[in-house]
Protein backbone atom coordinates (compact mmCIF):
# COMPACT_ATOMS: atom_id res chain seq x y z
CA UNK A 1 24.33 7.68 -2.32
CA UNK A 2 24.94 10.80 -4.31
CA UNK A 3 20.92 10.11 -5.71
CA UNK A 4 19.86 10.23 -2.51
CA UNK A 5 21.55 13.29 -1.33
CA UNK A 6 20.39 15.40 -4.29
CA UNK A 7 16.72 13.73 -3.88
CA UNK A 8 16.87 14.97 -0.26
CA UNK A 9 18.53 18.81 -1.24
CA UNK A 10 15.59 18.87 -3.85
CA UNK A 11 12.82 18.46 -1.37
CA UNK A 12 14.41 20.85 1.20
CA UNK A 13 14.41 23.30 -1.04
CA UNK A 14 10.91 22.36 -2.55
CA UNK A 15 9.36 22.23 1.30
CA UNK A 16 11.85 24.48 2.80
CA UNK A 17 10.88 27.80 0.90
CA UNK A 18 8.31 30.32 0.84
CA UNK A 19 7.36 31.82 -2.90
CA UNK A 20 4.51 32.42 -5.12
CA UNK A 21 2.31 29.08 -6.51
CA UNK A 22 3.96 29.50 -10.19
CA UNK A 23 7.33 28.93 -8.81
CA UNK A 24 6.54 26.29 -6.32
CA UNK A 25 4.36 24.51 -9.30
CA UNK A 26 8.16 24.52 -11.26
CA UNK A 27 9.71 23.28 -8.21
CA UNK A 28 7.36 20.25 -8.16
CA UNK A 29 8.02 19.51 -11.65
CA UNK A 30 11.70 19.51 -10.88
CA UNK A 31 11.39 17.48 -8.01
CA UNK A 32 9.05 15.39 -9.45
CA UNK A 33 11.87 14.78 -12.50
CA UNK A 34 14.45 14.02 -10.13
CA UNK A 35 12.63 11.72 -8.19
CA UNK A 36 11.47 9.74 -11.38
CA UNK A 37 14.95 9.48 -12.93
CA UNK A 38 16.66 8.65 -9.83
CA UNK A 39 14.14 6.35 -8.31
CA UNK A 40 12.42 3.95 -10.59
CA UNK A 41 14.03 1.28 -13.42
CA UNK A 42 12.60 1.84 -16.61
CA UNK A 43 10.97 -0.76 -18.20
CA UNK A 44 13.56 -2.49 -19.60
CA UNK A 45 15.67 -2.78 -17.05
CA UNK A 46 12.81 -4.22 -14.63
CA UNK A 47 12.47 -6.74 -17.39
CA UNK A 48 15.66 -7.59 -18.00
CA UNK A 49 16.54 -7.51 -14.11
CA UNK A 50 13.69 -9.79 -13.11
CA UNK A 51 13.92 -12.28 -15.79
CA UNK A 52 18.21 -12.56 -14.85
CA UNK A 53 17.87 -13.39 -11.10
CA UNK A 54 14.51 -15.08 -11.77
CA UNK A 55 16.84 -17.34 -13.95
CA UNK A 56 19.84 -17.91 -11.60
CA UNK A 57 17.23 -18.62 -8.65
CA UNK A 58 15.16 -21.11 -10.24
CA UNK A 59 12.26 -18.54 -9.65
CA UNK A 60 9.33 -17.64 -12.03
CA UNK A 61 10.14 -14.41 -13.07
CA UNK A 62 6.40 -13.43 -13.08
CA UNK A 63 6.28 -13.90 -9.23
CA UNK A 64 9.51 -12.28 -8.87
CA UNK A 65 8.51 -9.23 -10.33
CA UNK A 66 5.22 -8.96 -8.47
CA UNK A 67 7.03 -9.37 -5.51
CA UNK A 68 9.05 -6.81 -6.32
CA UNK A 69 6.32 -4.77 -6.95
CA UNK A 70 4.52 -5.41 -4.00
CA UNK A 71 7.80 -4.87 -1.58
CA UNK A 72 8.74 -1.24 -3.54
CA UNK A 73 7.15 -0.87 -6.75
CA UNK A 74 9.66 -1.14 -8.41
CA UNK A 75 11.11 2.18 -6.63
CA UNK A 76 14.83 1.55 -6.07
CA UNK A 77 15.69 4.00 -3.15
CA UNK A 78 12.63 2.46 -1.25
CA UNK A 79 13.13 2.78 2.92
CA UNK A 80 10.55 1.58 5.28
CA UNK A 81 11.47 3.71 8.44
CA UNK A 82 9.37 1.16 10.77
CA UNK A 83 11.28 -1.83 9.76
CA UNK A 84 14.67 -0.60 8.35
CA UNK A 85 13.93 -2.62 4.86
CA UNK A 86 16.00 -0.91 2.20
CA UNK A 87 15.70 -1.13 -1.83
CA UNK A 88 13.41 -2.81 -4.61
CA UNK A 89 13.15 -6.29 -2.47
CA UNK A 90 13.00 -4.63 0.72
CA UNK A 91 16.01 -6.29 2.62
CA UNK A 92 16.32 -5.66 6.59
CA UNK A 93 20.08 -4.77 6.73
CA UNK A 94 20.08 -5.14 10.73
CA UNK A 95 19.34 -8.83 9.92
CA UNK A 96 21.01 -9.51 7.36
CA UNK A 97 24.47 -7.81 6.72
CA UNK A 98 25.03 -6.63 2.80
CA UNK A 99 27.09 -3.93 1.42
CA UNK A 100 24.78 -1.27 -0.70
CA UNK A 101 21.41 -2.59 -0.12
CA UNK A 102 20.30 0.36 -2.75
CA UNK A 103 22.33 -1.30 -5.67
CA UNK A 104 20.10 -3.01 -7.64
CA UNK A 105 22.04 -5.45 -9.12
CA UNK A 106 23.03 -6.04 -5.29
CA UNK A 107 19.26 -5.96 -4.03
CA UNK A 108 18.01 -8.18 -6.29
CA UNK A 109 20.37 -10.68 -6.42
CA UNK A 110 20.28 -10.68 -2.26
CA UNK A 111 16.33 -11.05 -2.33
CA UNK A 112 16.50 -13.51 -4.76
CA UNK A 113 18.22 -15.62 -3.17
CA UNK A 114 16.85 -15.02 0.16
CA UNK A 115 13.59 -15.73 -1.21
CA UNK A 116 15.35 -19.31 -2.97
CA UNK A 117 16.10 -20.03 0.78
CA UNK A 118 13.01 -19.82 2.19
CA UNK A 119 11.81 -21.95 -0.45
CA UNK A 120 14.27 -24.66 0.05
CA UNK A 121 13.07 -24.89 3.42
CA UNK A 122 9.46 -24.51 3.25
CA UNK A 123 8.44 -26.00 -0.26
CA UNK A 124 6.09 -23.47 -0.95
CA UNK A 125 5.64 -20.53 -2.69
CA UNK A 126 3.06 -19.47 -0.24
CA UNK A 127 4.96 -20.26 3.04
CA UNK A 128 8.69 -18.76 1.80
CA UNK A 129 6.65 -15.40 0.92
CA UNK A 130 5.01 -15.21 4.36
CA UNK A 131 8.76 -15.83 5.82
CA UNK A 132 10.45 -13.25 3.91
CA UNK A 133 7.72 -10.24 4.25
CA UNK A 134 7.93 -11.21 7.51
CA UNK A 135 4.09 -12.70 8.82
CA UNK A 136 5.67 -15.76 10.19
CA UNK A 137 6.67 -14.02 13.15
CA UNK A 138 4.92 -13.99 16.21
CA UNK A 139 4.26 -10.33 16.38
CA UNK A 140 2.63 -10.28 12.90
CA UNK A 141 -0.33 -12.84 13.60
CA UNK A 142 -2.80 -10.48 14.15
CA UNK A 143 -2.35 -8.95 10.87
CA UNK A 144 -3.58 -12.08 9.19
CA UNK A 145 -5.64 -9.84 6.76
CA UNK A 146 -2.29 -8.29 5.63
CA UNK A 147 -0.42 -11.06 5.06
CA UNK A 148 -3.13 -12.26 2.78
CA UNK A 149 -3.43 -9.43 0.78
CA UNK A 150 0.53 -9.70 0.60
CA UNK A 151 0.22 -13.18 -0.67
CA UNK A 152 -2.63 -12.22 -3.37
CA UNK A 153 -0.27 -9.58 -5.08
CA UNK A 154 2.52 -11.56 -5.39
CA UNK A 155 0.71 -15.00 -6.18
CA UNK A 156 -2.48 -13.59 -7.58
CA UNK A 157 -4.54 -16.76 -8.39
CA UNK A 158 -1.41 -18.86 -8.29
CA UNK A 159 -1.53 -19.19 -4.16
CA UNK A 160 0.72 -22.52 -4.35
């Protein structure tokens, strides 16, 4: 939480002041290197992350990770203001009730298993990724175009 509080003092101060380009240019690059250490996994950690709960879900880590990427990039302090989904797999606390959504260890375990759920119950890749990013719902069906293009960058050419 402390990441996210200095993230948000940074950009008040970035947007929130008046002062000549050269300054404001410095003030981008230091809000720009707060933002990058605070926000996204290096690439170890991604790697090492995915292939972990990939493992302990019985998922292919290569699908994991592009879902990942498609629900955040990879951007750990990810918020979606429209639907209240919170972290690198994009978890709706109002449905579903976990402590620190923004951990990642926390996150990732969470959507890893949600997404193992789905699966149990629908038998496909294709069908437990609609679930979980949320186009089986009634109010998404006239975004079919969406939920295809959600589909082809997390399966790709793999749509099983």
């Amino acid at each position: 939480m402390n990441k996210i509080f200095l993230i948000l003092l940074t950009l008040i101060l970035y947007f929130g002041t008046k002062s000549s380009t050269v300054y404001r240019d410095y003030q981008l690059e230091i809000v720009t290197d707060i933002v990058k250490s605070c926000n996204v996994l290096n690439e170890a950690e991604k790697i090492n992350k995915t292939m972990v709960y990939a493992k302990k879900y019985s998922h292919d880590p290569i699908i994991l990770s592009r879902l990942i990427r498609a629900e955040s990039a990879y951007i750990q302090y990810r918020y979606n203001s429209k639907s209240g989904a919170i972290g690198l797999l994009q978890i709706m606390t109002n449905i579903h009730k976990i402590d620190d959504a923004f951990n990642i260890d926390t996150n990732m375990n969470y959507g890893a298993k949600l997404l193992r759920q789905y699966l149990s119950i629908d038998g496909t890749y294709k069908t437990a990724l609609l679930k979980y990013g949320g186009w089986m719902c009634d109010r998404w069906e006239h975004r079919s175009n969406e939920a295809r293009e959600y589909l082809n960058k997390v399966l790709g050419n793999d749509l099983k």
